[in-house]
Protein backbone atom coordinates (compact mmCIF):
# COMPACT_ATOMS: atom_id res chain seq x y z
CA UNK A 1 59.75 131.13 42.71
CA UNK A 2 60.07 134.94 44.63
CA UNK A 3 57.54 136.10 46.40
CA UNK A 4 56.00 139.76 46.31
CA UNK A 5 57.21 139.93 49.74
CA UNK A 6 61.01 138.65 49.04
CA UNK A 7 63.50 141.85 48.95
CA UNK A 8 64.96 142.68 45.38
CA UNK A 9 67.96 145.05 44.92
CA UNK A 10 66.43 148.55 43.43
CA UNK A 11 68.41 147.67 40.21
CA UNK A 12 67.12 144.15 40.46
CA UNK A 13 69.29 140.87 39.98
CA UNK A 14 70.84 139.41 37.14
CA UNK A 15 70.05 135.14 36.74
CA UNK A 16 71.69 135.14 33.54
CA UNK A 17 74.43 136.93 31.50
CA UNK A 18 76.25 136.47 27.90
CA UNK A 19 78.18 137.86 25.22
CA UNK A 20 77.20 136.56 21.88
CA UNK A 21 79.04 137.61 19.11
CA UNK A 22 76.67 139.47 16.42
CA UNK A 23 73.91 140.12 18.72
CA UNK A 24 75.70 141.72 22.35
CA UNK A 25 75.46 141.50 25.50
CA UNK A 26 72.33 139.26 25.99
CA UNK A 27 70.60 139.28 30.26
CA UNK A 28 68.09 138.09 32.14
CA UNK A 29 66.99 139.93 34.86
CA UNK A 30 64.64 140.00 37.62
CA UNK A 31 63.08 143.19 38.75
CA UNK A 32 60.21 144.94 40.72
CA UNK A 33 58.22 147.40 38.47
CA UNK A 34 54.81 148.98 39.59
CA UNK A 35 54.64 146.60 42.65
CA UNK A 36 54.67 143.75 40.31
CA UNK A 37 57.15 141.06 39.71
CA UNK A 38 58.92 140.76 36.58
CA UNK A 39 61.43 138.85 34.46
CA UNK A 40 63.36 140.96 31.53
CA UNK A 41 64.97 139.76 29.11
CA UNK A 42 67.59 142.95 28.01
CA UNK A 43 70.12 143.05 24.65
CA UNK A 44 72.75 145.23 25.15
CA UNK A 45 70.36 147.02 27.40
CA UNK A 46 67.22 147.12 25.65
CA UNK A 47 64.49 145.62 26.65
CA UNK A 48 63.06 142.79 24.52
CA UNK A 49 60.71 140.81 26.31
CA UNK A 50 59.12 140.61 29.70
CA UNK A 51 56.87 137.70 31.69
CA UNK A 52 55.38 138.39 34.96
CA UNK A 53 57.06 136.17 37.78
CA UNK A 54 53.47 135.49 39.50
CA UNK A 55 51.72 132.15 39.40
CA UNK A 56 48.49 132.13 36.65
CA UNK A 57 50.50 135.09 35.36
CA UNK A 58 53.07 133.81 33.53
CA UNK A 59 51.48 134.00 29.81
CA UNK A 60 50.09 137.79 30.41
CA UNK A 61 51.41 140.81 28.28
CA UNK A 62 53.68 143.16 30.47
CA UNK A 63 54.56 146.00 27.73
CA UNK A 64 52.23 147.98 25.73
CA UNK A 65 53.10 147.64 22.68
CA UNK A 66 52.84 144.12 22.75
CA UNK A 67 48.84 144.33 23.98
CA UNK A 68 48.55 146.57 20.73
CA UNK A 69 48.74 143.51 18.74
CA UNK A 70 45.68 142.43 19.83
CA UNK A 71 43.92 145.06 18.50
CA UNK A 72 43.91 143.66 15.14
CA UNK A 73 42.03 139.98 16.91
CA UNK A 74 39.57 142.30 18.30
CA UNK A 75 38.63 144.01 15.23
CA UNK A 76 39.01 140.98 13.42
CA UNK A 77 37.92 138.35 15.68
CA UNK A 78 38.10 135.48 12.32
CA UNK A 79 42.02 135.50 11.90
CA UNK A 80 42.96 131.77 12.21
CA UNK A 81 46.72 132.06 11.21
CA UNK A 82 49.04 134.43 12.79
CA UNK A 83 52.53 134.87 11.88
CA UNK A 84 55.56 136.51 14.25
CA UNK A 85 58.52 137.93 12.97
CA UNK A 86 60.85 138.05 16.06
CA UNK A 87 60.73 135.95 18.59
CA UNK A 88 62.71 136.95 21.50
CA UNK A 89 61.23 135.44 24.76
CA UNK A 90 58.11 134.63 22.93
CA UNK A 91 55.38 136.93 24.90
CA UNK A 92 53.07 137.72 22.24
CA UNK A 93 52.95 133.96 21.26
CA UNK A 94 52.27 132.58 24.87
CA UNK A 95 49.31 135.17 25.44
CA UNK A 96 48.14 134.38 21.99
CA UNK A 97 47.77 130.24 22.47
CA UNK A 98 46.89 130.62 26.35
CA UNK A 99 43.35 132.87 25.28
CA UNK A 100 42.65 131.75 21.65
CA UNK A 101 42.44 127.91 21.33
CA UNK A 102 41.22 127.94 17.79
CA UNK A 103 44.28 129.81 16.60
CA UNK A 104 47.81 128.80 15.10
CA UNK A 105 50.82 131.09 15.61
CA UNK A 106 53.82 130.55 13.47
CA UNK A 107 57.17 132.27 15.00
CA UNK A 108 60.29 133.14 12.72
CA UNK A 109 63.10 133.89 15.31
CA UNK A 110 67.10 134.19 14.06
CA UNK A 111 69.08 133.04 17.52
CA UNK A 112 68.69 129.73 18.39
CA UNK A 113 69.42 131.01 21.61
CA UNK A 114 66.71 132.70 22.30
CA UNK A 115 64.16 129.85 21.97
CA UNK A 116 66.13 128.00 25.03
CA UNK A 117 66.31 131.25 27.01
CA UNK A 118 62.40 131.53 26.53
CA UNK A 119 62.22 127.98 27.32
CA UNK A 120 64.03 128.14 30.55
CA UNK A 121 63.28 131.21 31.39
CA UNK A 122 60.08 132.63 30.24
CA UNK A 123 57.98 130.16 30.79
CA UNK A 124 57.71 128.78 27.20
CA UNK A 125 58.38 125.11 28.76
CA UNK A 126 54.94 125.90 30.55
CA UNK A 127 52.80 126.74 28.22
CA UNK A 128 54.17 123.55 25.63
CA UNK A 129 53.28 121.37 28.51
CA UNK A 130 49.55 123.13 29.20
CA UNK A 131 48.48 123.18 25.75
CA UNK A 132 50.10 120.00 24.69
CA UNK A 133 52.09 121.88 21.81
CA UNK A 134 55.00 119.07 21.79
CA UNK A 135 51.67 117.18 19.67
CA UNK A 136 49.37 119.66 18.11
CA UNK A 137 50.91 122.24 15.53
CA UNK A 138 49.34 125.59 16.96
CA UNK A 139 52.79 127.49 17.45
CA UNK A 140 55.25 126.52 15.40
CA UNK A 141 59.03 127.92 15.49
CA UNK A 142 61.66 128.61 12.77
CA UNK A 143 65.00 129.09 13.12
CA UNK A 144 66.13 131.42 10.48
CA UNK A 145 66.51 134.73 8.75
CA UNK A 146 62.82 136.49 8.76
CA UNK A 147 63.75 138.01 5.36
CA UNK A 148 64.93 134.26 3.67
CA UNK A 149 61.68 132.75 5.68
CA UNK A 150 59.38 135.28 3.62
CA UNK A 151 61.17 134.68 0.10
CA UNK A 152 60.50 131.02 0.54
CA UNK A 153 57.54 130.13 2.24
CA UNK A 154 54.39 129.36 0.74
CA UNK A 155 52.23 129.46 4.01
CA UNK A 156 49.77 132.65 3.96
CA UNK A 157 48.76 134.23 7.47
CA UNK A 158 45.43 136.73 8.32
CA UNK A 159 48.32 138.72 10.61
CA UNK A 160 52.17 139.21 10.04
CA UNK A 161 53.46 141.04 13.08
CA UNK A 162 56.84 142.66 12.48
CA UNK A 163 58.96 142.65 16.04
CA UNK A 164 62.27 141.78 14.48
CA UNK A 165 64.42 143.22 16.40
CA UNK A 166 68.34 143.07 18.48
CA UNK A 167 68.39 145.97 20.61
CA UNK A 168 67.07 148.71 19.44
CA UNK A 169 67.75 147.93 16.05
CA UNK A 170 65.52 146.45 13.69
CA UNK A 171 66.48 144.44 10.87
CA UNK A 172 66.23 147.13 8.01
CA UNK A 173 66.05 144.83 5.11
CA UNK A 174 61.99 143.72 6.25
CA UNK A 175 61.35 147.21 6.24
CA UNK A 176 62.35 147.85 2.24
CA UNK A 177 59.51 148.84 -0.65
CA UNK A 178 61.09 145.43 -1.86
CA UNK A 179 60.62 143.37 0.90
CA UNK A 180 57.05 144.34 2.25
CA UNK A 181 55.85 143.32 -1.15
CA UNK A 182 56.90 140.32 -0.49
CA UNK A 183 55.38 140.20 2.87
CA UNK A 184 52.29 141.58 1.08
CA UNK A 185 52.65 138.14 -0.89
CA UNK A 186 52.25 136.04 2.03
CA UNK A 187 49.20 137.71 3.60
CA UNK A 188 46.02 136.15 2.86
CA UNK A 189 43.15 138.63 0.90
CA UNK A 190 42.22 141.57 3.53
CA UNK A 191 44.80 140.32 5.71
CA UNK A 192 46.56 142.59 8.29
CA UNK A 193 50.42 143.45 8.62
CA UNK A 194 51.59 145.15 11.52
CA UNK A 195 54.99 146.67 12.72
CA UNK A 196 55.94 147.45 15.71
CA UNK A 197 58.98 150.51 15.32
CA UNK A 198 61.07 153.04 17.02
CA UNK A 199 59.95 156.79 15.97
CA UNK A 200 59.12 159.79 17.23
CA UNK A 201 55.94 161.09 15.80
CA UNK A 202 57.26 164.45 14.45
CA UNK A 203 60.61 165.99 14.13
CA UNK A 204 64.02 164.42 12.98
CA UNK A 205 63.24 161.29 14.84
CA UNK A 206 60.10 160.79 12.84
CA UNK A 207 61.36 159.82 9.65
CA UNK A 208 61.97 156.19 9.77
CA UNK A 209 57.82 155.93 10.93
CA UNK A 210 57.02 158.63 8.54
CA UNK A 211 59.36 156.64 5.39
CA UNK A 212 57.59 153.16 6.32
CA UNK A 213 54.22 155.12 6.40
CA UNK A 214 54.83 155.96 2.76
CA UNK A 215 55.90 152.31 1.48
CA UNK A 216 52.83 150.69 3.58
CA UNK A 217 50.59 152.97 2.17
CA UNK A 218 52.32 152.04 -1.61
CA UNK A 219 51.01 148.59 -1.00
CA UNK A 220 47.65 148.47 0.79
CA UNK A 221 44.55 150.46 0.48
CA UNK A 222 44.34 151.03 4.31
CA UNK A 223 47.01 152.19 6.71
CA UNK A 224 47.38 153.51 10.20
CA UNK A 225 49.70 154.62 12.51
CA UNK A 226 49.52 155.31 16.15
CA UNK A 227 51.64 155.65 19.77
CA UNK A 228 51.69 152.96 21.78
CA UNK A 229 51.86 155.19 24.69
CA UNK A 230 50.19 158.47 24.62
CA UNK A 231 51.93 159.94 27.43
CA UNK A 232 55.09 160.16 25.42
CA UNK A 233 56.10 163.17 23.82
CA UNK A 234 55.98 163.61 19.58
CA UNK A 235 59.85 164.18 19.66
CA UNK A 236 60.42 161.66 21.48
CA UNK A 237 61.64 157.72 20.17
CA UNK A 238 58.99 155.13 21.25
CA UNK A 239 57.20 152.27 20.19
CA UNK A 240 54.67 152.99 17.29
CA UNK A 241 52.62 150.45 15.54
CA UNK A 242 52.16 151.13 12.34
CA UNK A 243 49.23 149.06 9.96
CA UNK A 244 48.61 147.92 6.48
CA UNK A 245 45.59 146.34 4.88
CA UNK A 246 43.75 145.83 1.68
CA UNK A 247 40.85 145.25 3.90
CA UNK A 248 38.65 147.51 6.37
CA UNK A 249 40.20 149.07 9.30
């Protein structure tokens, strides 16, 4: 384990590097970023998923989009069931079973790879082992296409979080009228789907935000939209989260 104190290259160091046919160049990386250090996981040079390197701080969000999920367990403090759509190094799911013990996660991730990367690397290992998941079924994990996983499944969830993503490039197929009827199908009454997606908030960039906007709002009776950082500029790509409900928001 590095210390605060150990001395990282500026561009940080690489513990882990391969090609994987159909989904790039796949790293791990170890960096300093606002004084604090941090593990990244990068595709193709896009950052996926991030854990903090420092002991007791292993399970705590690092990028803000990800602590924008939880705004829908603060203003809904009753969801029980939780479903992810994305896996990647599994950062939402470790904050979500390290502060709410009375809640189930299920996680829907494509590469099998990625749950042993999170494992070794992530500190997924950890939190199995502190929360004795290897016997209780509070986060479970399925290997498989998120788009065959929704046709089939007859689970329903209070949240579907949509953070399916390789790169920068989510899988367009969720993201069909089509398709988020289905997801619709699989959310419990008043329940709350969320995506997390690339857009700018105006100009040419804004259409794929401004497109989904339009289906969501074809399929609940509440929607919202909103930047996950406010300091970035409307023409500008970034991470937006956009929200659909039949219930109040």
């Amino acid at each position: 384990m590095f210390k605060k104190s150990d001395v990282f290259p500026r561009a940080g160091r690489i513990i882990y590097m391969k090609n994987e046919t159909g989904y790039g160049r796949i790293e791990v990386k170890e960096c300093i970023e606002n004084h604090e250090l941090i593990r990244l996981l990068l595709v193709d040079d896009v950052r996926e998923s991030a854990a903090y390197m420092e002991e007791g701080r292993h399970f705590d969000l690092v990028f803000k989009y990800t602590k924008d999920f939880t705004t829908a367990l603060t203003r809904r403090p009753q969801i029980k069931d939780t479903l992810l759509l994305g896996g990647a190094g599994f950062s939402f799911p470790k904050f979500y079973i390290d502060t709410f013990p009375d809640k189930h996660i299920d996680v829907v991730e494509f590469n099998p790879g990625m749950l042993t990367l999170a494992m070794k690397y992530f500190y997924l290992d950890e939190l199995y082992e502190l929360h004795d998941l290897y016997n209780t079924n509070r986060l479970e994990v399925f290997i498989t296409d998120a788009n065959d996983y929704i046709r089939t499944t007859d689970r329903t969830y209070d949240l579907i979080i949509n953070d399916a993503y390789v790169s920068n490039r989510m899988d367009d197929e969720l993201l069909k009228d089509k398709q988020v009827r289905e997801i619709k199908k699989c959310l419990r009454p008043d329940g709350i789907y969320m995506i997390n997606l690339i857009t700018a908030v105006h100009g040419p960039g804004s259409m794929p935000g401004l497109l989904e906007y339009e289906i969501l709002k074809n399929h609940f009776k509440n929607t919202d939209m909103f930047q996950c950082k406010s300091e970035a500029g409307p023409l500008e790509r970034q991470n937006m989260i956009l929200i659909g409900t039949d219930g109040a928001w």
